[in-house]
PDB file of N, CA and C in Angstrom:
ATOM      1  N   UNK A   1      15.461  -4.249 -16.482  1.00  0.00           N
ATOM      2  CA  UNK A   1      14.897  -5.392 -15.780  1.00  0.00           C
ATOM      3  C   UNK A   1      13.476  -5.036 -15.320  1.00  0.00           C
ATOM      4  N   UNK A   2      12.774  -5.600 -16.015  1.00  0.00           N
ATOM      5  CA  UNK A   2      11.296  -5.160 -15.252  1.00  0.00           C
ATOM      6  C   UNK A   2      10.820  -6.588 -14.108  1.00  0.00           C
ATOM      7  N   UNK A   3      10.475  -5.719 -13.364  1.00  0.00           N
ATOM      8  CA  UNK A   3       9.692  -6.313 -12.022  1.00  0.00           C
ATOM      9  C   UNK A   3       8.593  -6.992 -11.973  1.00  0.00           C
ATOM     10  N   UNK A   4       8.324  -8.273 -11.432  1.00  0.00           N
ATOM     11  CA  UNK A   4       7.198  -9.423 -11.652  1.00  0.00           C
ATOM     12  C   UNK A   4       6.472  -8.572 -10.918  1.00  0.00           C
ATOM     13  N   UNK A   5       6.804  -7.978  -9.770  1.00  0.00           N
ATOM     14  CA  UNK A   5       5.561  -7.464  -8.772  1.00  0.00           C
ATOM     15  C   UNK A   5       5.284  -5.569  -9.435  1.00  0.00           C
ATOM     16  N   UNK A   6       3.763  -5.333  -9.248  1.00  0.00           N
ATOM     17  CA  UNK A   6       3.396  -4.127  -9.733  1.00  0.00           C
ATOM     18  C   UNK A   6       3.339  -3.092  -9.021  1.00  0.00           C
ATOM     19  N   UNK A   7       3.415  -1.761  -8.851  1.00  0.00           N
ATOM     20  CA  UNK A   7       3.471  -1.185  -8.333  1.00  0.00           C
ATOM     21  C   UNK A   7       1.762  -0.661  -7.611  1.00  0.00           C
ATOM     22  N   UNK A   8       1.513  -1.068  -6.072  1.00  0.00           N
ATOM     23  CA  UNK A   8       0.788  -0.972  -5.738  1.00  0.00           C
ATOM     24  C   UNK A   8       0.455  -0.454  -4.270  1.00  0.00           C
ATOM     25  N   UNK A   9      -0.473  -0.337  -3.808  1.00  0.00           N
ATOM     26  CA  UNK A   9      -1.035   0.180  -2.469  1.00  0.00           C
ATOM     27  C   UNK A   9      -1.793  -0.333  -1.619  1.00  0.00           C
ATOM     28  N   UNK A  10      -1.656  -0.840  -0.421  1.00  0.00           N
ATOM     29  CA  UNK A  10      -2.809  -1.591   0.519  1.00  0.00           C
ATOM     30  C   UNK A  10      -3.689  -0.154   1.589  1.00  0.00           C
ATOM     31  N   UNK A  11      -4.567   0.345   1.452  1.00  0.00           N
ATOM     32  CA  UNK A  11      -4.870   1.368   2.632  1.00  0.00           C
ATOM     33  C   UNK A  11      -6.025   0.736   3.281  1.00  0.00           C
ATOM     34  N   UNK A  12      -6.006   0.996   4.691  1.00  0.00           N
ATOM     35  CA  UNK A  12      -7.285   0.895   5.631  1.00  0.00           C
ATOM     36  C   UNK A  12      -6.817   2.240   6.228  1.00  0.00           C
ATOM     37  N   UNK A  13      -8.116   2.422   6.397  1.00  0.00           N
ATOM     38  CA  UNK A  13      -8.332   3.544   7.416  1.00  0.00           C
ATOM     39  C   UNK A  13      -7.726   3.421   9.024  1.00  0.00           C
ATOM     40  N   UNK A  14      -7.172   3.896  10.101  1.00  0.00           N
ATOM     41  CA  UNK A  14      -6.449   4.221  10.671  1.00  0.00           C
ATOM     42  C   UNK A  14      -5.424   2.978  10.876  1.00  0.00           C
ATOM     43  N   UNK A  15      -4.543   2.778   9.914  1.00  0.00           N
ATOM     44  CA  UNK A  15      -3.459   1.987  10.037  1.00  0.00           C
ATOM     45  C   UNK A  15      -2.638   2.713   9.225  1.00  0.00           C
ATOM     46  N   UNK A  16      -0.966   2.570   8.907  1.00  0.00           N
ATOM     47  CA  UNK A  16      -0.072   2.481   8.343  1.00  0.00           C
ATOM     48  C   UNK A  16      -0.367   2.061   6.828  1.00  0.00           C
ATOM     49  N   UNK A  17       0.033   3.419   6.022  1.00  0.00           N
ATOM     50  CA  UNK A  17      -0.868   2.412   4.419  1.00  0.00           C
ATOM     51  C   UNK A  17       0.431   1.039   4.240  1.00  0.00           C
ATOM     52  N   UNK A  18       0.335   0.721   3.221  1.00  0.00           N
ATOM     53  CA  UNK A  18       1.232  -0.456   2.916  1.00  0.00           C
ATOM     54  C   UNK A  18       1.611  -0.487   1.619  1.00  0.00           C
ATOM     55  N   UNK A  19       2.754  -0.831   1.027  1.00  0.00           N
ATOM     56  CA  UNK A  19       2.831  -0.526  -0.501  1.00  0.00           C
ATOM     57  C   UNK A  19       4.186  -1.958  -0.617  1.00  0.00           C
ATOM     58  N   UNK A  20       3.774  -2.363  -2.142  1.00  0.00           N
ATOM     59  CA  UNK A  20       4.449  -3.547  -2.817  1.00  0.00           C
ATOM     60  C   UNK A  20       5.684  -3.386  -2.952  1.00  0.00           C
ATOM     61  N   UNK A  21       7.130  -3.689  -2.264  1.00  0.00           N
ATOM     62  CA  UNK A  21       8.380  -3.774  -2.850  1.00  0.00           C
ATOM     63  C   UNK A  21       8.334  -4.531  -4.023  1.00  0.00           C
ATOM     64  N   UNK A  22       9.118  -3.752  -4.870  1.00  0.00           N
ATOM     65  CA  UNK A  22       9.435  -3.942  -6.167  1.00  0.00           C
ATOM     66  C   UNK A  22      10.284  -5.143  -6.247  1.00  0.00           C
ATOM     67  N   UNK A  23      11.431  -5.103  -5.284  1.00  0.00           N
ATOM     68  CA  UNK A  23      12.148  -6.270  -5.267  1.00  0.00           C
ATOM     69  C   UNK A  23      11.988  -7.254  -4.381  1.00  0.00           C
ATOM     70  N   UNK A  24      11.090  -7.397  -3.687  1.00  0.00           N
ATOM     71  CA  UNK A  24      10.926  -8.850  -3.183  1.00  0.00           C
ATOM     72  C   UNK A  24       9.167  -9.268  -3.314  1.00  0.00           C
ATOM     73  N   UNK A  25       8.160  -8.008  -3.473  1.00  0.00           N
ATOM     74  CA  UNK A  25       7.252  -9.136  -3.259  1.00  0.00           C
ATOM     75  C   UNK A  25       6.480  -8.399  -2.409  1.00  0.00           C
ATOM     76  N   UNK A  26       6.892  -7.775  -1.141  1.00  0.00           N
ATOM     77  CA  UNK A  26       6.304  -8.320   0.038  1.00  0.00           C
ATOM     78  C   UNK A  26       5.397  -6.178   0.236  1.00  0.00           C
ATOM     79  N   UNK A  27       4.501  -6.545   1.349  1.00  0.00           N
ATOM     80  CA  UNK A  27       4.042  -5.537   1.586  1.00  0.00           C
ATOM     81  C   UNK A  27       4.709  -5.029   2.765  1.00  0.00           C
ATOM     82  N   UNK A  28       5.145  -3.503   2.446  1.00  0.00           N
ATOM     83  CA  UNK A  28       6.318  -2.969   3.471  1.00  0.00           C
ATOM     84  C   UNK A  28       5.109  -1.446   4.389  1.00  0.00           C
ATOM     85  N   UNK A  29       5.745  -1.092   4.827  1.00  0.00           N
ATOM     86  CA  UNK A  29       4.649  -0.283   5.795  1.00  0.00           C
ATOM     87  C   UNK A  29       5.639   1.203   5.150  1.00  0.00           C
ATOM     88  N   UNK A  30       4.584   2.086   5.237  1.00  0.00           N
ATOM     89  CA  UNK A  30       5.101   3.750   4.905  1.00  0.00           C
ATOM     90  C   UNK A  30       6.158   4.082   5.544  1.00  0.00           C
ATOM     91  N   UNK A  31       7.102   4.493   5.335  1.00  0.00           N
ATOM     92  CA  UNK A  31       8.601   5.019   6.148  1.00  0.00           C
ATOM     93  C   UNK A  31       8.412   5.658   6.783  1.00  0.00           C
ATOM     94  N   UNK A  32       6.913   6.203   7.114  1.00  0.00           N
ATOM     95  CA  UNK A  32       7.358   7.578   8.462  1.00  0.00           C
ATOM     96  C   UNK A  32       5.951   7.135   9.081  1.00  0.00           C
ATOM     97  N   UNK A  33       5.589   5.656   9.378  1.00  0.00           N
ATOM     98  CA  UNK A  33       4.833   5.571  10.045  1.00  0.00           C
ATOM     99  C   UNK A  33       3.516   6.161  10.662  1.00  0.00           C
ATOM    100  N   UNK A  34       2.879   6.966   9.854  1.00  0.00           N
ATOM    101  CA  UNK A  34       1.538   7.659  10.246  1.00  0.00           C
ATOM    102  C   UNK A  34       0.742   6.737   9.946  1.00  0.00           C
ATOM    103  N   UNK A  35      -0.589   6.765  10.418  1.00  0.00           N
ATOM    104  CA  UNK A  35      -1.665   5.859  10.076  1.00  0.00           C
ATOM    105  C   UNK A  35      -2.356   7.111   9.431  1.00  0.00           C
ATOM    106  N   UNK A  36      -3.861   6.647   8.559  1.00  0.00           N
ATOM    107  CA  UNK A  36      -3.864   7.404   8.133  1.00  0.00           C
ATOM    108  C   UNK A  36      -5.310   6.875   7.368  1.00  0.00           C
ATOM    109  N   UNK A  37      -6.151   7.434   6.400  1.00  0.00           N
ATOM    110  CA  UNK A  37      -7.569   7.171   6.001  1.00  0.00           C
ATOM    111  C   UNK A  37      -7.027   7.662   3.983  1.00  0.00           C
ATOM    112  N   UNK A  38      -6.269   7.842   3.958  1.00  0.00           N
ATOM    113  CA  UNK A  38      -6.164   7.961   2.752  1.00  0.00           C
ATOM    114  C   UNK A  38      -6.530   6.611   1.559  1.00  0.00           C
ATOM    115  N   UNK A  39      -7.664   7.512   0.584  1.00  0.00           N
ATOM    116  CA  UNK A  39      -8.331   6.786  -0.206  1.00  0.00           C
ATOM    117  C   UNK A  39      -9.930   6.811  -0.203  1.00  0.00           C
ATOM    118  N   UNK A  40     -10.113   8.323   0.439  1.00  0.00           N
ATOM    119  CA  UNK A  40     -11.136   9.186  -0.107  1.00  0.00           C
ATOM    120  C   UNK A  40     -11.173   9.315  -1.180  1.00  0.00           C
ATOM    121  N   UNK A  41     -10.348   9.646  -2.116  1.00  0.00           N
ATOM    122  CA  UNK A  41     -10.519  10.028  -3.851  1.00  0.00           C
ATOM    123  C   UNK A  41      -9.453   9.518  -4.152  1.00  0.00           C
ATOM    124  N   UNK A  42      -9.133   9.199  -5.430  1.00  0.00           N
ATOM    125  CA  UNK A  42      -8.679   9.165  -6.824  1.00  0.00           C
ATOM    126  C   UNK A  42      -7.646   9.887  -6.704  1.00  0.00           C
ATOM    127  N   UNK A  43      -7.585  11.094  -6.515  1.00  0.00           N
ATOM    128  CA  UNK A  43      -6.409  11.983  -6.778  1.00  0.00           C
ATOM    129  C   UNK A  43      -5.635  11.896  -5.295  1.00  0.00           C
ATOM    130  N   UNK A  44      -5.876  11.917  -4.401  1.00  0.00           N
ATOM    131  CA  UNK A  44      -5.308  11.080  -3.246  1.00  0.00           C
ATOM    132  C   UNK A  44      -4.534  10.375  -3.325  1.00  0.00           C
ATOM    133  N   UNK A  45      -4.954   9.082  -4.013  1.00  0.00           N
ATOM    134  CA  UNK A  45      -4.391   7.890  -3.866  1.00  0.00           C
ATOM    135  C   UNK A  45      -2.915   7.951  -4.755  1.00  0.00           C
ATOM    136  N   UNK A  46      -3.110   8.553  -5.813  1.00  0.00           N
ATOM    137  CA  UNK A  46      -2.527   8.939  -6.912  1.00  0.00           C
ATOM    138  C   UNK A  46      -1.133   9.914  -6.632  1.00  0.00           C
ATOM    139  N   UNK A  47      -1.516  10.548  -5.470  1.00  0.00           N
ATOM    140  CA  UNK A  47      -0.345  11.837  -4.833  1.00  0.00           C
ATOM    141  C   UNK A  47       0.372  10.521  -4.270  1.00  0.00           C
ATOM    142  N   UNK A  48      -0.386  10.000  -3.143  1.00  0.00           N
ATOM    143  CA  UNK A  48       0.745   8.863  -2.219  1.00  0.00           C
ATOM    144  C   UNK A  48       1.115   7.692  -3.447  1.00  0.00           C
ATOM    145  N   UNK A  49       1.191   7.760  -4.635  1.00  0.00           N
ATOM    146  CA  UNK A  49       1.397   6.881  -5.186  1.00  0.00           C
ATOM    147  C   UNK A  49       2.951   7.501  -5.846  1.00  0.00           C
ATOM    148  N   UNK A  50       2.914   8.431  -6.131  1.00  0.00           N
ATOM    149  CA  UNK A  50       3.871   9.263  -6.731  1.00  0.00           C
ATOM    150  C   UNK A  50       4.487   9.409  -5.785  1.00  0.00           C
ATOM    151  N   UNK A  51       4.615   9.125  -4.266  1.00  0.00           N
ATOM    152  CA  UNK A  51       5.200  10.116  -3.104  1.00  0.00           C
ATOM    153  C   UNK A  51       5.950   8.671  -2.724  1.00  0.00           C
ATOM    154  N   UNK A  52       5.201   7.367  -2.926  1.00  0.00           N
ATOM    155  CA  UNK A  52       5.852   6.001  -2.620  1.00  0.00           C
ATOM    156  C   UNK A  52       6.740   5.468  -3.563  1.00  0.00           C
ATOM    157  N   UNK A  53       6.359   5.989  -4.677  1.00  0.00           N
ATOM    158  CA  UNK A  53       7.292   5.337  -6.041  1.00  0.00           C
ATOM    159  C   UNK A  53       7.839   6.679  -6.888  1.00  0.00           C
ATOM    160  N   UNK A  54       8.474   7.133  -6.307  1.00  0.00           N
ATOM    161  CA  UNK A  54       9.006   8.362  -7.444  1.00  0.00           C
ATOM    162  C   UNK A  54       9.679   8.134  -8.317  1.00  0.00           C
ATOM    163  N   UNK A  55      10.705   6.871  -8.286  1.00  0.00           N
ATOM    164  CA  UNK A  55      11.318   6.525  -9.680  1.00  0.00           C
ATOM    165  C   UNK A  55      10.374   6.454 -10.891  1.00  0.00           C
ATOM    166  N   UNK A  56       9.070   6.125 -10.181  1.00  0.00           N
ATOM    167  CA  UNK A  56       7.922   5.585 -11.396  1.00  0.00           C
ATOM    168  C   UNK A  56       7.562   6.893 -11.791  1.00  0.00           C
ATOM    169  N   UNK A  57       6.943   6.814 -13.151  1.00  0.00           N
ATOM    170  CA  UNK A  57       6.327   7.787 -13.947  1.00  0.00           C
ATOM    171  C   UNK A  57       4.851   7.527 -13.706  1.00  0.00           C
ATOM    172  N   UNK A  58       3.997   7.821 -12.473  1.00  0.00           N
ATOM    173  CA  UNK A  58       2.827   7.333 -12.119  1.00  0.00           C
ATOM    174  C   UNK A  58       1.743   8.040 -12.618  1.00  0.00           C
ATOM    175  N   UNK A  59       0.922   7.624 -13.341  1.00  0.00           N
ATOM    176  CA  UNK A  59       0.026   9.101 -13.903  1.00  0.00           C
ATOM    177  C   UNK A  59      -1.376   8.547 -14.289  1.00  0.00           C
ATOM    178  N   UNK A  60      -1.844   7.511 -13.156  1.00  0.00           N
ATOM    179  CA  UNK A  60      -3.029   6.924 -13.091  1.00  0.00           C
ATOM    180  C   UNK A  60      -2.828   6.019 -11.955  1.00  0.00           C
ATOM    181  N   UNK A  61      -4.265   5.488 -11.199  1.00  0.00           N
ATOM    182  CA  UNK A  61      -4.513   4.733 -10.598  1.00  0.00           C
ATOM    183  C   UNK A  61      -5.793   3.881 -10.593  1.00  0.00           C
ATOM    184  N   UNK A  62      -5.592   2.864 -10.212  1.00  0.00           N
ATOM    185  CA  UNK A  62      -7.117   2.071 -10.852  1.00  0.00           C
ATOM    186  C   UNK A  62      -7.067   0.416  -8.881  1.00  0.00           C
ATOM    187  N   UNK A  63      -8.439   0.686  -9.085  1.00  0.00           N
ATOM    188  CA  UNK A  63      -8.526  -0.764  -8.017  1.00  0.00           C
ATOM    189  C   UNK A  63      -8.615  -1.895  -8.901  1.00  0.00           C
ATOM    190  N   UNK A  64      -7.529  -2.856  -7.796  1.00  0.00           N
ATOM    191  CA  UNK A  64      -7.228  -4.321  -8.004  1.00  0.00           C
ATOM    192  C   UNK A  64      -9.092  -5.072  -8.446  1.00  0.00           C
ATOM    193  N   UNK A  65      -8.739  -5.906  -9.132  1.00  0.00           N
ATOM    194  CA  UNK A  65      -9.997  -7.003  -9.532  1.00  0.00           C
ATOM    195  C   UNK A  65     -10.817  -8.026  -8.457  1.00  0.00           C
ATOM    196  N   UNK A  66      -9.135  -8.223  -7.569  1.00  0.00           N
ATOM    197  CA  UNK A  66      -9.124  -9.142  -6.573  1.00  0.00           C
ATOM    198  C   UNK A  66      -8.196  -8.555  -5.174  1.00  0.00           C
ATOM    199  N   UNK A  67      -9.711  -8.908  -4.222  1.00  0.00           N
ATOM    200  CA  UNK A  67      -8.673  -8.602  -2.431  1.00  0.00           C
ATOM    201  C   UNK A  67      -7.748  -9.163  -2.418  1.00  0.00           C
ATOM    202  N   UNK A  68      -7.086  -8.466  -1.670  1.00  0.00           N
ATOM    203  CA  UNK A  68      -5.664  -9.475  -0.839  1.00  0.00           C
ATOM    204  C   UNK A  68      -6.063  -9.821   0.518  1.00  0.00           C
ATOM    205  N   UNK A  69      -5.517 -10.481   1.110  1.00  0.00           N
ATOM    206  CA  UNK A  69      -4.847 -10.605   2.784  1.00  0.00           C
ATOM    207  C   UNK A  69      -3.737  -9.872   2.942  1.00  0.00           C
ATOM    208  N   UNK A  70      -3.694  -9.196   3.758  1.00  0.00           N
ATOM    209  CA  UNK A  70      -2.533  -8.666   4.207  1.00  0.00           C
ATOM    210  C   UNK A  70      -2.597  -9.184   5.718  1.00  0.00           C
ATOM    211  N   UNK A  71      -1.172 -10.312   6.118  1.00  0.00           N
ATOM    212  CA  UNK A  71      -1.268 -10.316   7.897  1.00  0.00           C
ATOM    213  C   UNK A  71      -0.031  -9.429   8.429  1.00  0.00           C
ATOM    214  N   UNK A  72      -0.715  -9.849   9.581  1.00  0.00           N
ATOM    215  CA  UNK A  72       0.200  -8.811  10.533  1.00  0.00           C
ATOM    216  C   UNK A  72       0.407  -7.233  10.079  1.00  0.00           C
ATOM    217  N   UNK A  73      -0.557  -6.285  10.062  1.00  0.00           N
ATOM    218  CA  UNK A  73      -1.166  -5.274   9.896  1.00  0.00           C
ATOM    219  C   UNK A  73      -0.861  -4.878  11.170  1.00  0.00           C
ATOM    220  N   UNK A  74       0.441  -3.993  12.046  1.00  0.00           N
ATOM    221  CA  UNK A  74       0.416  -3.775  12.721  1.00  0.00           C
ATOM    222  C   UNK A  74      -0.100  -2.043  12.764  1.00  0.00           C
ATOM    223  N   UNK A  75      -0.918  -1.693  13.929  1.00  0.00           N
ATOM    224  CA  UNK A  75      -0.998  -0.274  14.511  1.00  0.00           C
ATOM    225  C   UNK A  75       0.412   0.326  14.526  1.00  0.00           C
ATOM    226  N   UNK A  76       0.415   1.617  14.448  1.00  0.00           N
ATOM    227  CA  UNK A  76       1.331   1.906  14.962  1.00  0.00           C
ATOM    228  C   UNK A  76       2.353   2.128  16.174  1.00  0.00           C
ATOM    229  N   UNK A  77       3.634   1.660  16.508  1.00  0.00           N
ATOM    230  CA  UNK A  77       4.662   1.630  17.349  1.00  0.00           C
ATOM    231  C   UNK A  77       3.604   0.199  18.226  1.00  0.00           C
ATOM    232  N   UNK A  78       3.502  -0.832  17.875  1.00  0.00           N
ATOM    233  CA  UNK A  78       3.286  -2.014  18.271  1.00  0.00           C
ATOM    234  C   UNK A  78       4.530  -2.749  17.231  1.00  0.00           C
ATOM    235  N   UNK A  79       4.567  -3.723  18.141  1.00  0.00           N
ATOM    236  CA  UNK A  79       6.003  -4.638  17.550  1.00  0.00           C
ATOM    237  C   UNK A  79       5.027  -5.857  17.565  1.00  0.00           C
ATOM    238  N   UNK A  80       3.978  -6.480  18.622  1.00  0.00           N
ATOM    239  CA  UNK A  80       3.511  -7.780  18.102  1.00  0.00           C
ATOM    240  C   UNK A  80       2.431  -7.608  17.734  1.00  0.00           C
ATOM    241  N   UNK A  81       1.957  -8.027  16.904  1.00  0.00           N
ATOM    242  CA  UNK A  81       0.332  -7.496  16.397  1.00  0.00           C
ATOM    243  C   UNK A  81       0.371  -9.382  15.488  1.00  0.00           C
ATOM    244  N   UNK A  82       0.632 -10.508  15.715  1.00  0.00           N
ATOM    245  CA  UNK A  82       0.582 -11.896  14.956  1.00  0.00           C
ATOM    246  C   UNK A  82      -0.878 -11.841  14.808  1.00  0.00           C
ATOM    247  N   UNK A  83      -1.463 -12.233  14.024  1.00  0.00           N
ATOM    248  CA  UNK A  83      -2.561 -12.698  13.281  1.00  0.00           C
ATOM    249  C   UNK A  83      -3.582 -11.787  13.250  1.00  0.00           C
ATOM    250  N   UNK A  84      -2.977 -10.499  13.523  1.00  0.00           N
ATOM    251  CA  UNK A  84      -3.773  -9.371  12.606  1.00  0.00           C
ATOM    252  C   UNK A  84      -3.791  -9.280  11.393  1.00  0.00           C
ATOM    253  N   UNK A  85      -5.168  -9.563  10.341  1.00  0.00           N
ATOM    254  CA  UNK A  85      -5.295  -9.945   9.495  1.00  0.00           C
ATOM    255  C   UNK A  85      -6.332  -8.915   8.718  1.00  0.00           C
ATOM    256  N   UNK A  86      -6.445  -8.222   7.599  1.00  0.00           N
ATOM    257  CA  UNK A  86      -7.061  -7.513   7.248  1.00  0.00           C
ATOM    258  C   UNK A  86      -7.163  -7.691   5.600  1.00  0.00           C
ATOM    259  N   UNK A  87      -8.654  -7.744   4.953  1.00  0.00           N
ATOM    260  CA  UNK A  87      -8.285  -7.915   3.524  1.00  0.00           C
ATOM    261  C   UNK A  87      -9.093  -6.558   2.865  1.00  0.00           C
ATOM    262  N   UNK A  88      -8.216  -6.534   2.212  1.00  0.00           N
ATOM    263  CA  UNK A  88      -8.317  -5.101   1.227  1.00  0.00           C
ATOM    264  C   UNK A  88      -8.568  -5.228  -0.264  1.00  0.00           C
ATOM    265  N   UNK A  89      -8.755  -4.582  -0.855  1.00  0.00           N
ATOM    266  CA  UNK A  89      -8.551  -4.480  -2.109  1.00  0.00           C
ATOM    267  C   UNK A  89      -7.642  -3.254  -2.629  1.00  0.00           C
ATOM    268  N   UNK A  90      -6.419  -4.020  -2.874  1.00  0.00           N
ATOM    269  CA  UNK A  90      -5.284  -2.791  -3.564  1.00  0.00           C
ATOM    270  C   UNK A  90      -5.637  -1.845  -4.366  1.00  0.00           C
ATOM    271  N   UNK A  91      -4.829  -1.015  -4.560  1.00  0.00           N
ATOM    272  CA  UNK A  91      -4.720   0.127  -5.629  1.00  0.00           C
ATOM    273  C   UNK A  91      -3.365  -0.073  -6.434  1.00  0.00           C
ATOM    274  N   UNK A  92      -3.569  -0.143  -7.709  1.00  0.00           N
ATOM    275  CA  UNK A  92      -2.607  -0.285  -8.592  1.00  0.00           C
ATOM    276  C   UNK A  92      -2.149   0.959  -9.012  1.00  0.00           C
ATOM    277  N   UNK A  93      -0.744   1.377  -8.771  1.00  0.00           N
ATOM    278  CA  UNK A  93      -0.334   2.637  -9.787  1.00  0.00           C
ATOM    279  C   UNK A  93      -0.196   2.750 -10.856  1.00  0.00           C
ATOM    280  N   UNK A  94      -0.363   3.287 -11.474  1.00  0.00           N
ATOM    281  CA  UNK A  94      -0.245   3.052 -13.329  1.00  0.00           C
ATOM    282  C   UNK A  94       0.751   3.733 -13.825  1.00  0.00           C
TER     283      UNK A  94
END
């Protein structure tokens, strides 16, 4: 069964990176909650890409064509953060 949504990455610098569930769609926040600046380099992006999707055989990364919105971008250990809004341009895993 292959997946409509691609395997991808939202990062800003000191927030929680963000990465694409496969099965619904939606942008989910890193499981161990660090914020973080990752996406200095290429090979960076590429480690947390392999470290978010290990089922995947990840062995490239390339930036999206087109920003997203991502809302509600919460800081970390905040529960309301509504209409925090931040647009990025993803990173696609390959």
């Amino acid at each position: 069964c292959l997946s409509a949504w691609r395997p991808q990455l939202a990062l800003f610098c000191g927030r929680v990176p963000l990465h694409m569930d496969l099965t619904n769609g939606q942008w989910v926040s890193d499981p161990r909650g660090i914020p973080s600046c990752i996406g200095s380099s290429k090979d960076e992006i590429l480690k947390y890409c392999r470290e978010i999707y290990p089922e995947l055989q990840i062995t490239g990364v390339a930036e999206a064509a087109q920003p997203v919105t991502v809302t509600n971008w919460c800081q970390t250990q905040r529960s309301e953060c509504k209409g925090h809004q931040h647009i990025v341009v993803p990173y696609h895993c390959l």
